[in-house]
Protein backbone atom coordinates (compact mmCIF):
# COMPACT_ATOMS: atom_id res chain seq x y z
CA UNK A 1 -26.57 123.67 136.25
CA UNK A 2 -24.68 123.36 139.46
CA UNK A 3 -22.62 125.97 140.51
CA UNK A 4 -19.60 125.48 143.29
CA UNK A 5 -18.24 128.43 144.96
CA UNK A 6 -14.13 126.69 145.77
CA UNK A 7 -11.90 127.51 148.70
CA UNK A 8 -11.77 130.63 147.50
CA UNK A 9 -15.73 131.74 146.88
CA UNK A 10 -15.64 134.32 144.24
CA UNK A 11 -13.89 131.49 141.98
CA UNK A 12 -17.11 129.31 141.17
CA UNK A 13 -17.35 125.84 139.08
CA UNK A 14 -20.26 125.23 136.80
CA UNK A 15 -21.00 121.48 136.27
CA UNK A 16 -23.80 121.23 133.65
CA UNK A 17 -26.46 118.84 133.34
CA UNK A 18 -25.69 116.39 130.78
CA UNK A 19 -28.42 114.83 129.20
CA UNK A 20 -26.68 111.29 126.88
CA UNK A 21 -28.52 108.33 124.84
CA UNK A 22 -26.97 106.41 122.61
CA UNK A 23 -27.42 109.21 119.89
CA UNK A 24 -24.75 111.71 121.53
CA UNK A 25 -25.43 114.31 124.21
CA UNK A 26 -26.98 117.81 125.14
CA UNK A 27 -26.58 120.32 127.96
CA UNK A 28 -26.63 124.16 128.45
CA UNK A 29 -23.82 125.43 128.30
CA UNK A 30 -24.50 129.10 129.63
CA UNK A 31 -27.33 130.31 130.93
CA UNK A 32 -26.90 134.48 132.06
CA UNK A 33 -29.66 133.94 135.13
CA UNK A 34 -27.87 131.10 136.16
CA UNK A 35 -24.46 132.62 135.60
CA UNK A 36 -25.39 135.91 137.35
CA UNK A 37 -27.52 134.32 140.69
CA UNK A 38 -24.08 132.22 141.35
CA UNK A 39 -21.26 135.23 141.15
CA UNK A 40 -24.12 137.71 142.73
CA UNK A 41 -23.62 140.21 140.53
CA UNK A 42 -24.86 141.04 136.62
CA UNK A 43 -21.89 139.86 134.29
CA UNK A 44 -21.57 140.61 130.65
CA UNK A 45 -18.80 139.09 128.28
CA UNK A 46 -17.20 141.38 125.17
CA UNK A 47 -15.06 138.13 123.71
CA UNK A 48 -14.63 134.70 123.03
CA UNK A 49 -11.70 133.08 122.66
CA UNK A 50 -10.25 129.41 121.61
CA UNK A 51 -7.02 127.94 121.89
CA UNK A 52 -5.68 124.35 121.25
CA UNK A 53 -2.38 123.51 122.71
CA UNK A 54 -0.14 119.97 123.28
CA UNK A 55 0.25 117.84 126.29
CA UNK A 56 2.79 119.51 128.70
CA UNK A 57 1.92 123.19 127.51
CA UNK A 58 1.20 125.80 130.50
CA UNK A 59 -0.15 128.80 129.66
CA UNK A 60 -0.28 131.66 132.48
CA UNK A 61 -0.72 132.73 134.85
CA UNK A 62 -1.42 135.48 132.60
CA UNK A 63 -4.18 138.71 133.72
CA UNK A 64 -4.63 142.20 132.86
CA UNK A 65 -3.95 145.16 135.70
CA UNK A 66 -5.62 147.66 133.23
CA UNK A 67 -9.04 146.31 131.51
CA UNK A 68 -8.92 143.27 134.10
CA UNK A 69 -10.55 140.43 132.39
CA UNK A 70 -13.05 138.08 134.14
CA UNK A 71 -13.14 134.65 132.57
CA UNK A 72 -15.57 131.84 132.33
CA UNK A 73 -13.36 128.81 130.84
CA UNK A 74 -13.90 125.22 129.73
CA UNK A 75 -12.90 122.33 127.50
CA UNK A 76 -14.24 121.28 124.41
CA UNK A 77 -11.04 118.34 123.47
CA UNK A 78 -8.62 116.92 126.20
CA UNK A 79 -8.08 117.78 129.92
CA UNK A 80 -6.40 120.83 131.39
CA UNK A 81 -6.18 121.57 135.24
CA UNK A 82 -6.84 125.11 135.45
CA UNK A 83 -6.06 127.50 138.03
CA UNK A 84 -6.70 130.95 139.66
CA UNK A 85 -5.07 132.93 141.59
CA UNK A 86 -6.25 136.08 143.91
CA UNK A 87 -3.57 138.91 143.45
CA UNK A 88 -6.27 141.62 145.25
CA UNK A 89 -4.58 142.68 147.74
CA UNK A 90 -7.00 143.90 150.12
CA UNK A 91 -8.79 140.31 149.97
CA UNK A 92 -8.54 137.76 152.80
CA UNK A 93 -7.44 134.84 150.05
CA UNK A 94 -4.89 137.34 148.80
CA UNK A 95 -1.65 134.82 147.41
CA UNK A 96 -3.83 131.60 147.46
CA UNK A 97 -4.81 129.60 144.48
CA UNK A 98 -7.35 127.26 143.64
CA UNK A 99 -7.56 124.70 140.74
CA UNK A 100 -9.60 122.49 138.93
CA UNK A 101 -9.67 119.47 136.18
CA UNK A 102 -11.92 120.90 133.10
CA UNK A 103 -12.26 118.11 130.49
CA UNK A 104 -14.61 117.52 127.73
CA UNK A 105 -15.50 114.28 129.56
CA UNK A 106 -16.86 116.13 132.74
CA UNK A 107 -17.78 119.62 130.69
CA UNK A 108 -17.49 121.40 133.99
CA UNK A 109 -16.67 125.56 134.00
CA UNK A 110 -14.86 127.77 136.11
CA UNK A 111 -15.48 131.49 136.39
CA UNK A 112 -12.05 133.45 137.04
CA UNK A 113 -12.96 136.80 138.56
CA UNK A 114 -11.28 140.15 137.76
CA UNK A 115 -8.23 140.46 140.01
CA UNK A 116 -7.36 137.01 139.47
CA UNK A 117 -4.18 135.42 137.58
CA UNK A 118 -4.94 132.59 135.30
CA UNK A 119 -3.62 129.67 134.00
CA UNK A 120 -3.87 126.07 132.58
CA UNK A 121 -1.49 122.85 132.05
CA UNK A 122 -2.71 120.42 129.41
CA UNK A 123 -2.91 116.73 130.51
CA UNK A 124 -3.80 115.06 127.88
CA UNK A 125 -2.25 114.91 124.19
CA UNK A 126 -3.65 117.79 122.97
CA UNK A 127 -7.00 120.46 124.93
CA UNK A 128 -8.95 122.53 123.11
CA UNK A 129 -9.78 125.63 125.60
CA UNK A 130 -12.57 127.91 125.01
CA UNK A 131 -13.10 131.66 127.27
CA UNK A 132 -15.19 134.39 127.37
CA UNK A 133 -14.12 137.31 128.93
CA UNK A 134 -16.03 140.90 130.47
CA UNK A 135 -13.35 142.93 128.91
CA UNK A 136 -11.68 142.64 125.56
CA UNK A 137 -7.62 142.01 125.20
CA UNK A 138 -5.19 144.97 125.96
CA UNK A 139 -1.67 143.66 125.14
CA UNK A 140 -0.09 147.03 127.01
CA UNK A 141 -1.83 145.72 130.39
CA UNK A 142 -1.27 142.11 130.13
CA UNK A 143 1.08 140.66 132.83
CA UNK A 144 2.48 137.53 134.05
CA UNK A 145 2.24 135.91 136.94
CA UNK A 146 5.70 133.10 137.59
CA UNK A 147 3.78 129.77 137.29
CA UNK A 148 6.32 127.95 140.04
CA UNK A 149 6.32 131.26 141.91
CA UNK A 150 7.55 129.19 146.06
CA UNK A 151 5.19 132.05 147.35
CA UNK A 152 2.15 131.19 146.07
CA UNK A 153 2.83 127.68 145.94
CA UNK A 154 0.96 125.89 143.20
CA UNK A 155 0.31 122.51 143.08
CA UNK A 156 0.52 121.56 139.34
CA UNK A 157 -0.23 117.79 138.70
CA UNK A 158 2.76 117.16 136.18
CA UNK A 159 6.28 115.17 136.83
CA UNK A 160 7.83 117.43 134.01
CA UNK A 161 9.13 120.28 133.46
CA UNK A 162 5.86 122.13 131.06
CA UNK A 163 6.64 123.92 127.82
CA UNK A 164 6.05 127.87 128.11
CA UNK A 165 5.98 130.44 125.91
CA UNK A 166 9.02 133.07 126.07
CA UNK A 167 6.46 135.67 128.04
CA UNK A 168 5.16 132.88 130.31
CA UNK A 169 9.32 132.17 131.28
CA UNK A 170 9.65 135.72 132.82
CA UNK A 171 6.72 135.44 134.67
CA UNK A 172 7.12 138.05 137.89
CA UNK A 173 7.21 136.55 141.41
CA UNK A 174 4.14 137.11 143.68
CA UNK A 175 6.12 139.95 145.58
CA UNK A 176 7.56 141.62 142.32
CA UNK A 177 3.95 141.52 140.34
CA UNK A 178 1.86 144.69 139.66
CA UNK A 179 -1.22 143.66 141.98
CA UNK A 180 -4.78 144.94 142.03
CA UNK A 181 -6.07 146.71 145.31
């Protein structure tokens, strides 16, 4: 497995080695020594967890300033680009985002980092999205992150307006959020 530290380096993609014949295909999808050697540090993950959602949908950029939740994410159905964004404070890429296609056509993963918003658009008809995370869910400490927040400047590859949920609409700005140090 090949892992890709982006422009910001604790966000890392995992493209897998896909082995294909004309029965189907097979490639490991997690592997903890792999996993572990590419963040540089020992991660463990509490939870799984699988949504499906239509073409248009945008879900995020959602993270938890209590219980903060790393996240390794992929597709299993459809195309999402998928984004993180660095609300530490004290980092240098503090307010920058990086993104990424995930498909089930290139099976690549991203790992999301605790202190990190995160989000996805669907591209295609319908996704099927898959996560683990290192900590489990705690509704009280879940926030939102504005998805078109001018500040942080996302680049989301859509000519229409997405449909959000009614927390993902009152999404706080960059400079209103509750940030990690």
């Amino acid at each position: 497995m090949k892992a890709t530290p982006l422009a910001i380096p604790e966000v890392v993609l995992f493209e897998p080695r896909v082995f294909g014949d004309a029965r189907g295909f097979f490639f490991e999808s997690f592997n903890q020594r792999v996993f572990d050697d590419a963040v540089g540090k020992a991660v463990s993950f509490v939870q799984d967890n699988h949504s499906r959602s239509a073409k248009g949908v945008l879900r995020g950029l959602h993270y938890q300033i209590q219980n903060a939740q790393g996240k390794l994410v992929r597709v299993v159905e459809g195309e999402v680009f998928d984004v993180a964004v660095d609300l530490r404070r004290s980092s240098p890429t503090f307010g920058r985002w990086v993104g990424a296609h995930l498909s089930a056509e290139n099976k690549h993963q991203l790992w999301v980092p605790e202190g990190f918003a995160h989000g996805f658009v669907v591209l295609s008809e319908t996704a099927e999205f898959l996560y683990k995370t290192t900590d489990y869910y705690a509704p009280a400490h879940e926030r939102c992150l504005a998805w078109n927040d001018a500040e942080v400047g996302i680049q989301w590859p859509m000519t229409e307006e997405p449909l959000l949920s009614e927390k993902d609409k009152i999404g706080k700005s960059l400079s209103e959020a509750d940030l990690f140090d």
